[in-house]
PDB file of N, CA and C in Angstrom:
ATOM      1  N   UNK A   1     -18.539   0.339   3.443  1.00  0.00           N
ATOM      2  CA  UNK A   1     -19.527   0.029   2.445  1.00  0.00           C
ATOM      3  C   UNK A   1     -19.537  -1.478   2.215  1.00  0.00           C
ATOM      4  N   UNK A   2     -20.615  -2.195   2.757  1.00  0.00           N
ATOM      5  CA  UNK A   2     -20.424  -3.838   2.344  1.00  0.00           C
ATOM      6  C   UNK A   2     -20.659  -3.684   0.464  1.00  0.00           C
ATOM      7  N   UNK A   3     -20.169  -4.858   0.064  1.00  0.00           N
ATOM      8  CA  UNK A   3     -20.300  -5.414  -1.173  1.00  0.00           C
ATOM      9  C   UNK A   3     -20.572  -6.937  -1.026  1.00  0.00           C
ATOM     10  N   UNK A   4     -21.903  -7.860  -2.145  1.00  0.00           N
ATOM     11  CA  UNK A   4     -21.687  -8.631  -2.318  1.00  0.00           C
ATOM     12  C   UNK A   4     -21.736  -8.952  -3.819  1.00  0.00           C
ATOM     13  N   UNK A   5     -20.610  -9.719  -4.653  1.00  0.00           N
ATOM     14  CA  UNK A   5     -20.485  -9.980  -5.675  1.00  0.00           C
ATOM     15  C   UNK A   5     -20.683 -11.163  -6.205  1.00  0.00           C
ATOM     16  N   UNK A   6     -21.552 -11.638  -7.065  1.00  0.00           N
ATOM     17  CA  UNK A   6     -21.635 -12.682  -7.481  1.00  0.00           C
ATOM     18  C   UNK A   6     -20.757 -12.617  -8.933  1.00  0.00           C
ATOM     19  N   UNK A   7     -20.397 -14.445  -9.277  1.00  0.00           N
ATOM     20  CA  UNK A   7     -19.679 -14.536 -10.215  1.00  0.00           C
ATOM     21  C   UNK A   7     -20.168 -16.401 -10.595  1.00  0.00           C
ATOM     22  N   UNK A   8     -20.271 -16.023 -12.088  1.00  0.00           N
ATOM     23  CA  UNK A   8     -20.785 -17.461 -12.033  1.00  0.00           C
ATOM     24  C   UNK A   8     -20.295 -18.207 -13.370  1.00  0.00           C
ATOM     25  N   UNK A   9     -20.230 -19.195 -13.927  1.00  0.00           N
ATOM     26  CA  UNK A   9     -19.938 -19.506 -15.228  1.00  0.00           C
ATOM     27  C   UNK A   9     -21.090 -19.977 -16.088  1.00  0.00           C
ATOM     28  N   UNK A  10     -22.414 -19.487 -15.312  1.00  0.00           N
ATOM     29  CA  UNK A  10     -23.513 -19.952 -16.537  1.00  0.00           C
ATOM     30  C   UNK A  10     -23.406 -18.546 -17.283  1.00  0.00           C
ATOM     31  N   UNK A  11     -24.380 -18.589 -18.184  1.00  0.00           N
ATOM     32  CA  UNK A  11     -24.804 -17.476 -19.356  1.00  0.00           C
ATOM     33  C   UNK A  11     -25.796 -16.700 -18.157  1.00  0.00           C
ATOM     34  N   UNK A  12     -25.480 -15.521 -19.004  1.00  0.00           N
ATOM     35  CA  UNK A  12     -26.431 -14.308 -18.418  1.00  0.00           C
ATOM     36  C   UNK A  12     -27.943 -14.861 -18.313  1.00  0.00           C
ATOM     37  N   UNK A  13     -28.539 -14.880 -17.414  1.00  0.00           N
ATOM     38  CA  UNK A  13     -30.034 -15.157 -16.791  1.00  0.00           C
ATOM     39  C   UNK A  13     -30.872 -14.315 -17.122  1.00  0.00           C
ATOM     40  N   UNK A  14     -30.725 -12.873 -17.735  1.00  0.00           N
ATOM     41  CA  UNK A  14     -31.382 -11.461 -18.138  1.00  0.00           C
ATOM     42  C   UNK A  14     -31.514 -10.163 -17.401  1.00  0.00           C
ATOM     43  N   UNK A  15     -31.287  -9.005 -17.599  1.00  0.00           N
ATOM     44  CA  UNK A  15     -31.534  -8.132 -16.892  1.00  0.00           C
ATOM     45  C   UNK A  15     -32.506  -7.842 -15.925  1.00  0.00           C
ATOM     46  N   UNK A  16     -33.571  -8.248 -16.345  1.00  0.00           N
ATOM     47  CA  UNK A  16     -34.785  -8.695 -14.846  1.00  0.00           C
ATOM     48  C   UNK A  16     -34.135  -9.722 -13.678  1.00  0.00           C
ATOM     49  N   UNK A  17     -33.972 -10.507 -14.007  1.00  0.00           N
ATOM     50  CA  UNK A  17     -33.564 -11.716 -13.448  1.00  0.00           C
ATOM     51  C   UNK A  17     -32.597 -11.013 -12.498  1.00  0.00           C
ATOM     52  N   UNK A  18     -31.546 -10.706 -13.144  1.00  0.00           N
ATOM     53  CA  UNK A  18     -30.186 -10.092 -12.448  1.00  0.00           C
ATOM     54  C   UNK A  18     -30.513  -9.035 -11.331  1.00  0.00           C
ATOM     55  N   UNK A  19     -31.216  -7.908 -12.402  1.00  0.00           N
ATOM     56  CA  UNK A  19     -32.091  -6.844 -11.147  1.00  0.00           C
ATOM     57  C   UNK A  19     -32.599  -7.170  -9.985  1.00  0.00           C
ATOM     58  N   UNK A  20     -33.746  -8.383 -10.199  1.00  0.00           N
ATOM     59  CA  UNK A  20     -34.146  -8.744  -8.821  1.00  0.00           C
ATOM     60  C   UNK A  20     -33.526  -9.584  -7.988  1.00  0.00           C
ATOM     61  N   UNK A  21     -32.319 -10.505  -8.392  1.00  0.00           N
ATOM     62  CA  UNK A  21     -31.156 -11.125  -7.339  1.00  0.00           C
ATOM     63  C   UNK A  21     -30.776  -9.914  -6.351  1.00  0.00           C
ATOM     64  N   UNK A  22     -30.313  -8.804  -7.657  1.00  0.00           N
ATOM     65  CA  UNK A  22     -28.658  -8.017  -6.872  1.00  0.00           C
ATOM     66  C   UNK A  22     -30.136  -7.353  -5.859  1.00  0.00           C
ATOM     67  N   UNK A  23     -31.312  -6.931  -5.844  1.00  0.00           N
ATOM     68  CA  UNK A  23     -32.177  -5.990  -4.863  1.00  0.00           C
ATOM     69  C   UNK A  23     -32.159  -7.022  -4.015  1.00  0.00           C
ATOM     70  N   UNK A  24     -32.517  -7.941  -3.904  1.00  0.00           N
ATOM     71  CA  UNK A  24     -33.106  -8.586  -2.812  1.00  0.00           C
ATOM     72  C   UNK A  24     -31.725  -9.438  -2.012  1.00  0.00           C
ATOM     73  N   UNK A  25     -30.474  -9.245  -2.720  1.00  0.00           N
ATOM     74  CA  UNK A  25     -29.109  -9.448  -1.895  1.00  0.00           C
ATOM     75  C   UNK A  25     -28.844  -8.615  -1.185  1.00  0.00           C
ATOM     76  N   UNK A  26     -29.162  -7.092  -1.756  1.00  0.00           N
ATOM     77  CA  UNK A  26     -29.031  -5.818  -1.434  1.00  0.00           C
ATOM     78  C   UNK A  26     -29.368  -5.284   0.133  1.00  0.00           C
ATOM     79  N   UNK A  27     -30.998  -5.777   0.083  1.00  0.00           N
ATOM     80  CA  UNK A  27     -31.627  -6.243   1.679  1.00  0.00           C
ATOM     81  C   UNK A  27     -31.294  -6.919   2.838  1.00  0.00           C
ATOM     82  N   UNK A  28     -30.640  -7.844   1.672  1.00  0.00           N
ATOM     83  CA  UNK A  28     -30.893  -8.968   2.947  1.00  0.00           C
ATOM     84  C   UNK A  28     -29.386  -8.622   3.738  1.00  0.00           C
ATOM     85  N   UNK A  29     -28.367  -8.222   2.479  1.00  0.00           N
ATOM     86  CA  UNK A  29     -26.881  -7.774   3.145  1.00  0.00           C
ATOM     87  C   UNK A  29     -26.726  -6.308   4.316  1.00  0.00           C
ATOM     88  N   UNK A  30     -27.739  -5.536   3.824  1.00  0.00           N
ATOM     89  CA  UNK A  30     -27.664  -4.662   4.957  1.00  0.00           C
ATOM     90  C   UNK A  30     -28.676  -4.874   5.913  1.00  0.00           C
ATOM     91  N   UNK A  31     -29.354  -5.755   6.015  1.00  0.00           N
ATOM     92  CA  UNK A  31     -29.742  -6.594   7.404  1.00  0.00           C
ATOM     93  C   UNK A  31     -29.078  -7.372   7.944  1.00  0.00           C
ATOM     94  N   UNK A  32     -28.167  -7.686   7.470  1.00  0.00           N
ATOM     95  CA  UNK A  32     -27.445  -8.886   8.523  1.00  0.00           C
ATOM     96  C   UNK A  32     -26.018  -8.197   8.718  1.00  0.00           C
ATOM     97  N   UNK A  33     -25.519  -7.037   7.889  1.00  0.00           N
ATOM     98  CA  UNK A  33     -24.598  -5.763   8.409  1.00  0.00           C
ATOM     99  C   UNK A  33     -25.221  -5.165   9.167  1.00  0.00           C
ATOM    100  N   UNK A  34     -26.393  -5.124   9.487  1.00  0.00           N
ATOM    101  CA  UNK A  34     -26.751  -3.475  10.320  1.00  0.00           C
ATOM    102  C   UNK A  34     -26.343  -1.701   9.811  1.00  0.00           C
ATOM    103  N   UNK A  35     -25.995  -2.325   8.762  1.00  0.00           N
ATOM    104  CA  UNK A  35     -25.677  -1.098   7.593  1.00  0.00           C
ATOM    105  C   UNK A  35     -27.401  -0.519   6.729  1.00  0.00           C
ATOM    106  N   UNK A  36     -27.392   0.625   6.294  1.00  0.00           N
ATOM    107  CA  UNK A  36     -28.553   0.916   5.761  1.00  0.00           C
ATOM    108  C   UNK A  36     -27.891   0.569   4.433  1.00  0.00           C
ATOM    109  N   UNK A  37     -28.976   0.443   3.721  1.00  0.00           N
ATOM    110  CA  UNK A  37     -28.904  -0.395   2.456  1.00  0.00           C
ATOM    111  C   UNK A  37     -28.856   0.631   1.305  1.00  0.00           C
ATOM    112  N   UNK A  38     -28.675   2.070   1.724  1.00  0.00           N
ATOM    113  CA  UNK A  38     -27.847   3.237   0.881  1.00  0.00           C
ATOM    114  C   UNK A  38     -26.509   2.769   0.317  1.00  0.00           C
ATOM    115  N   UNK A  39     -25.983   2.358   1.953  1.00  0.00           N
ATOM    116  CA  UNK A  39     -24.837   2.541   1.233  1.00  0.00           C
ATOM    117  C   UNK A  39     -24.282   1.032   1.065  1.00  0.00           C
ATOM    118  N   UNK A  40     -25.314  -0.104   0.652  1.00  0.00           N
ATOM    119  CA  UNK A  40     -24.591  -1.705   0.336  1.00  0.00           C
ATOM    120  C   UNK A  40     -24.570  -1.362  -2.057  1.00  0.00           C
ATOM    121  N   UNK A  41     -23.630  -1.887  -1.955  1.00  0.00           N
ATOM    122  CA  UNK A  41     -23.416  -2.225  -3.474  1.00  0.00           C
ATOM    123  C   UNK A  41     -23.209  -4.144  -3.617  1.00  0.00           C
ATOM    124  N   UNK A  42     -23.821  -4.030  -4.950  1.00  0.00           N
ATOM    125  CA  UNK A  42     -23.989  -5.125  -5.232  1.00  0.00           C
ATOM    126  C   UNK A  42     -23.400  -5.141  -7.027  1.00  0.00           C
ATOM    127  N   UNK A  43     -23.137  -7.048  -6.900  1.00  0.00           N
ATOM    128  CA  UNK A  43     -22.561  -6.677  -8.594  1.00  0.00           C
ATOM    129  C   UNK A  43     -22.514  -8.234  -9.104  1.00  0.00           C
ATOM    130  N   UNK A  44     -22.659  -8.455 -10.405  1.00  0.00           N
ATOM    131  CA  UNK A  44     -22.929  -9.527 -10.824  1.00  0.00           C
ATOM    132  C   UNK A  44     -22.370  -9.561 -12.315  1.00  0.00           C
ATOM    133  N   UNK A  45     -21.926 -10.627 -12.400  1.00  0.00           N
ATOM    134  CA  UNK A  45     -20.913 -11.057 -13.684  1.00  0.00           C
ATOM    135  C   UNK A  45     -21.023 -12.697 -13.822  1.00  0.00           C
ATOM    136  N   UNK A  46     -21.792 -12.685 -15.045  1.00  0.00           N
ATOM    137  CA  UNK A  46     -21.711 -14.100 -15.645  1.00  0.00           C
ATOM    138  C   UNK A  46     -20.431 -14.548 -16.331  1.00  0.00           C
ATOM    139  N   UNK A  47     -20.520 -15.577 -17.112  1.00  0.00           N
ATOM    140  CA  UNK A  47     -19.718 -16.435 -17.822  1.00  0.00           C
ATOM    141  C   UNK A  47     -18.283 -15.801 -17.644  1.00  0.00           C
ATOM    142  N   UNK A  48     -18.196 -16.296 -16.301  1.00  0.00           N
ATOM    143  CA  UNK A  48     -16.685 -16.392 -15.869  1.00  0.00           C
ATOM    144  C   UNK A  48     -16.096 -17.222 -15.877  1.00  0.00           C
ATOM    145  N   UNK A  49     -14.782 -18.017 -16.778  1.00  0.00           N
ATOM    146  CA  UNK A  49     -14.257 -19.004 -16.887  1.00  0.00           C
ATOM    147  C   UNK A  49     -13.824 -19.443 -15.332  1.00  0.00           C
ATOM    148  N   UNK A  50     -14.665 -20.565 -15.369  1.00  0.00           N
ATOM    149  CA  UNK A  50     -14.043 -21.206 -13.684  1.00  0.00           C
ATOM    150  C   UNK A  50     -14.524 -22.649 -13.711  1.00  0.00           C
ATOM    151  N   UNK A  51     -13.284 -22.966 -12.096  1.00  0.00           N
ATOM    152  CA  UNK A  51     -13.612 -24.418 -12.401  1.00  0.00           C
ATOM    153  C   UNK A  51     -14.055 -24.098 -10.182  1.00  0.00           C
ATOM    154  N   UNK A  52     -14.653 -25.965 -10.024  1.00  0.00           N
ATOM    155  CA  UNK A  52     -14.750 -26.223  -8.670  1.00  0.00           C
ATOM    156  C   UNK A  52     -14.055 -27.549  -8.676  1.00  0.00           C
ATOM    157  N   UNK A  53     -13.299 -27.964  -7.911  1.00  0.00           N
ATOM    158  CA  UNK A  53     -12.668 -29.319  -7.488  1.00  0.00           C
ATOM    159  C   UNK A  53     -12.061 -29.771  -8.779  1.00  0.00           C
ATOM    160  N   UNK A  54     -11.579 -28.940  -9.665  1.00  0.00           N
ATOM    161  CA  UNK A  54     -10.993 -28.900 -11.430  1.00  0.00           C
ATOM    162  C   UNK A  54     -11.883 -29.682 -12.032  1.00  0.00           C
ATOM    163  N   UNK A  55     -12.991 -29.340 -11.865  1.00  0.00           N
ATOM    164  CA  UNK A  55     -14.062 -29.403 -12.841  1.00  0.00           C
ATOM    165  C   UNK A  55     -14.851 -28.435 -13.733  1.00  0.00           C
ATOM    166  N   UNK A  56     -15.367 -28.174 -14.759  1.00  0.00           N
ATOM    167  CA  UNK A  56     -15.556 -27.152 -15.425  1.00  0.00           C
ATOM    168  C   UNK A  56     -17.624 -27.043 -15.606  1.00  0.00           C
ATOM    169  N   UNK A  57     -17.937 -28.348 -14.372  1.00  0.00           N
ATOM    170  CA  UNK A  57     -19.282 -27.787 -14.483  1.00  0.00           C
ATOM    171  C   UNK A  57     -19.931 -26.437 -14.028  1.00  0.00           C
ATOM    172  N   UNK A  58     -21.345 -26.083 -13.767  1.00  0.00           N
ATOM    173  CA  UNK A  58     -22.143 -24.762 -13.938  1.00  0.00           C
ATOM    174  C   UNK A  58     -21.434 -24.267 -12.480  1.00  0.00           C
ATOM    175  N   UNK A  59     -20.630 -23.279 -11.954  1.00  0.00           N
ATOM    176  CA  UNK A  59     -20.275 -22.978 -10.597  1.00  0.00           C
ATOM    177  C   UNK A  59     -20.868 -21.437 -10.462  1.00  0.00           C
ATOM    178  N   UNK A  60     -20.675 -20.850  -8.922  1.00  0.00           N
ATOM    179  CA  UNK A  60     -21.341 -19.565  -8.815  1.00  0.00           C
ATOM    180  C   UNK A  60     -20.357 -19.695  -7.246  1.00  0.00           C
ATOM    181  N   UNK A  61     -19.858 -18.384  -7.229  1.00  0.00           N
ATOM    182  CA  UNK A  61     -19.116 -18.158  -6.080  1.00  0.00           C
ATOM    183  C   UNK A  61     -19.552 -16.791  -6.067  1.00  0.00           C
ATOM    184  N   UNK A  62     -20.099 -16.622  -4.279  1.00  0.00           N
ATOM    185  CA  UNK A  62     -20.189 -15.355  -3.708  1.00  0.00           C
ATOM    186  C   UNK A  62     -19.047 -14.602  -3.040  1.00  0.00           C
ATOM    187  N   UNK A  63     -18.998 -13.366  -2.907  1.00  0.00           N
ATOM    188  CA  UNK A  63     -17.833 -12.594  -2.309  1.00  0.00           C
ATOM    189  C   UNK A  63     -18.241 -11.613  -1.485  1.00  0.00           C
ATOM    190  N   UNK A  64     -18.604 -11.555   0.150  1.00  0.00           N
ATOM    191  CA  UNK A  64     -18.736 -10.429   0.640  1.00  0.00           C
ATOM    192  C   UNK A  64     -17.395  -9.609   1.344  1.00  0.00           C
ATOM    193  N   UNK A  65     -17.508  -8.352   0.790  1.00  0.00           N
ATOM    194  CA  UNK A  65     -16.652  -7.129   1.786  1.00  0.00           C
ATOM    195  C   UNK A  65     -17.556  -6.406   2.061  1.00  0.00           C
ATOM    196  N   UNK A  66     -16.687  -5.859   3.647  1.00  0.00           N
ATOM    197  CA  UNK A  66     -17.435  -4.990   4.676  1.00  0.00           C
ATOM    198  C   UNK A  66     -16.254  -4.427   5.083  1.00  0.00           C
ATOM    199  N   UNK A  67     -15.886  -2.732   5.436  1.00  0.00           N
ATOM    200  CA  UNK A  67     -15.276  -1.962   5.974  1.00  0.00           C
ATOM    201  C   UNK A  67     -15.560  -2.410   7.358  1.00  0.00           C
ATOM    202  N   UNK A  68     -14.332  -2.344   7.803  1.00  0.00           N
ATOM    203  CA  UNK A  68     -14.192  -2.546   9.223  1.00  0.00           C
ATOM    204  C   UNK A  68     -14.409  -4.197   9.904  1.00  0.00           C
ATOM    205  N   UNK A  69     -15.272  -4.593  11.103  1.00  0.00           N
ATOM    206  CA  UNK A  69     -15.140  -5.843  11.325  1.00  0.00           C
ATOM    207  C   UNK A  69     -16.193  -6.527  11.117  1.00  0.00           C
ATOM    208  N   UNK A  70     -16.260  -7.541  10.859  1.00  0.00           N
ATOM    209  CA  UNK A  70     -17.524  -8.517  11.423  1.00  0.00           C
ATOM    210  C   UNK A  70     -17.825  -9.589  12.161  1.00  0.00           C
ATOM    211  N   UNK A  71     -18.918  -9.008  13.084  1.00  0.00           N
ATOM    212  CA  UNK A  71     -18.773 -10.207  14.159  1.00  0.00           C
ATOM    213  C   UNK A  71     -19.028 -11.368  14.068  1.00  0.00           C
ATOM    214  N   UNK A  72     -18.826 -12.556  14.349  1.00  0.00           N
ATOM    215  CA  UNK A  72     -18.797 -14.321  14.286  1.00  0.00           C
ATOM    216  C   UNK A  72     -20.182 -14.622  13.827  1.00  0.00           C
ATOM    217  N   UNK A  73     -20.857 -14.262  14.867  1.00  0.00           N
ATOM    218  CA  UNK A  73     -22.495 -14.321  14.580  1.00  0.00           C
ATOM    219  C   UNK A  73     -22.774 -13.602  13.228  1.00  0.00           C
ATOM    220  N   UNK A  74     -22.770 -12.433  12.514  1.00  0.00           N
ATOM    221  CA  UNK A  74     -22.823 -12.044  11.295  1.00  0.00           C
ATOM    222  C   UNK A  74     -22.473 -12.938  10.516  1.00  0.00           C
ATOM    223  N   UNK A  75     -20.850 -13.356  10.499  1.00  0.00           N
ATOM    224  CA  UNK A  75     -20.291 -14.005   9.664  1.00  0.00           C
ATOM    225  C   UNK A  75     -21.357 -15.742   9.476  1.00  0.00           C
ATOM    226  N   UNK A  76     -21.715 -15.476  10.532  1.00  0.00           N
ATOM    227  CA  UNK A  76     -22.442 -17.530  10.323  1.00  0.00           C
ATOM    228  C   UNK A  76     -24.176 -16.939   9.796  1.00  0.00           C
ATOM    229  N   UNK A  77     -24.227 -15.555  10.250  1.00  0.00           N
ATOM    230  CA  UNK A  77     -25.885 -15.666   9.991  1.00  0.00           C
ATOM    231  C   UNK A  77     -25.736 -15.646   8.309  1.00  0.00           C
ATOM    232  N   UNK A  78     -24.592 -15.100   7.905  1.00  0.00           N
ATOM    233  CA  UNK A  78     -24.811 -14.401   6.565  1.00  0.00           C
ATOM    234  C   UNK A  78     -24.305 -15.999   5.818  1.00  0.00           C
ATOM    235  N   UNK A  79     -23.445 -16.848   6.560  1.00  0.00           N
ATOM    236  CA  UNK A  79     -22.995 -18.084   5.289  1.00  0.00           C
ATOM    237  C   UNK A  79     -24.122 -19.012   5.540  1.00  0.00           C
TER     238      UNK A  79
END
């Protein structure tokens, strides 16, 4: 089952907003898995205390898992 999770330290953007990120991550992740998009989950969580380079400006870090392997080419189409 791929997952991609977003995590970010701004404020919540709104339930629309959020809805149409996690669908259209949803797509695009089981196109570039070759997975049907039944079975991709997606998930999103704001105002997560975090820093980048120990700084405490606006950051957003993605996280994909996938059962089993992924090939090189996946891995570069998807970063």
């Amino acid at each position: 089952m791929p997952l991609i999770k977003v995590q970010t330290s701004v404020p919540n953007p709104g339930k629309s907003n959020i809805e149409t990120m996690l669908k259209s991550l949803s797509e695009k992740l089981a196109k570039h898995t070759g997975k049907p998009e039944s079975y991709v989950m997606t998930a999103f969580e704001s105002e997560v205390p975090m820093t980048f380079a120990g700084n405490t400006v606006p950051v957003c870090d993605l996280e994909i898992k996938s059962v089993g392997t992924m090939k090189s080419e996946q891995t570069q189409s998807i970063s």
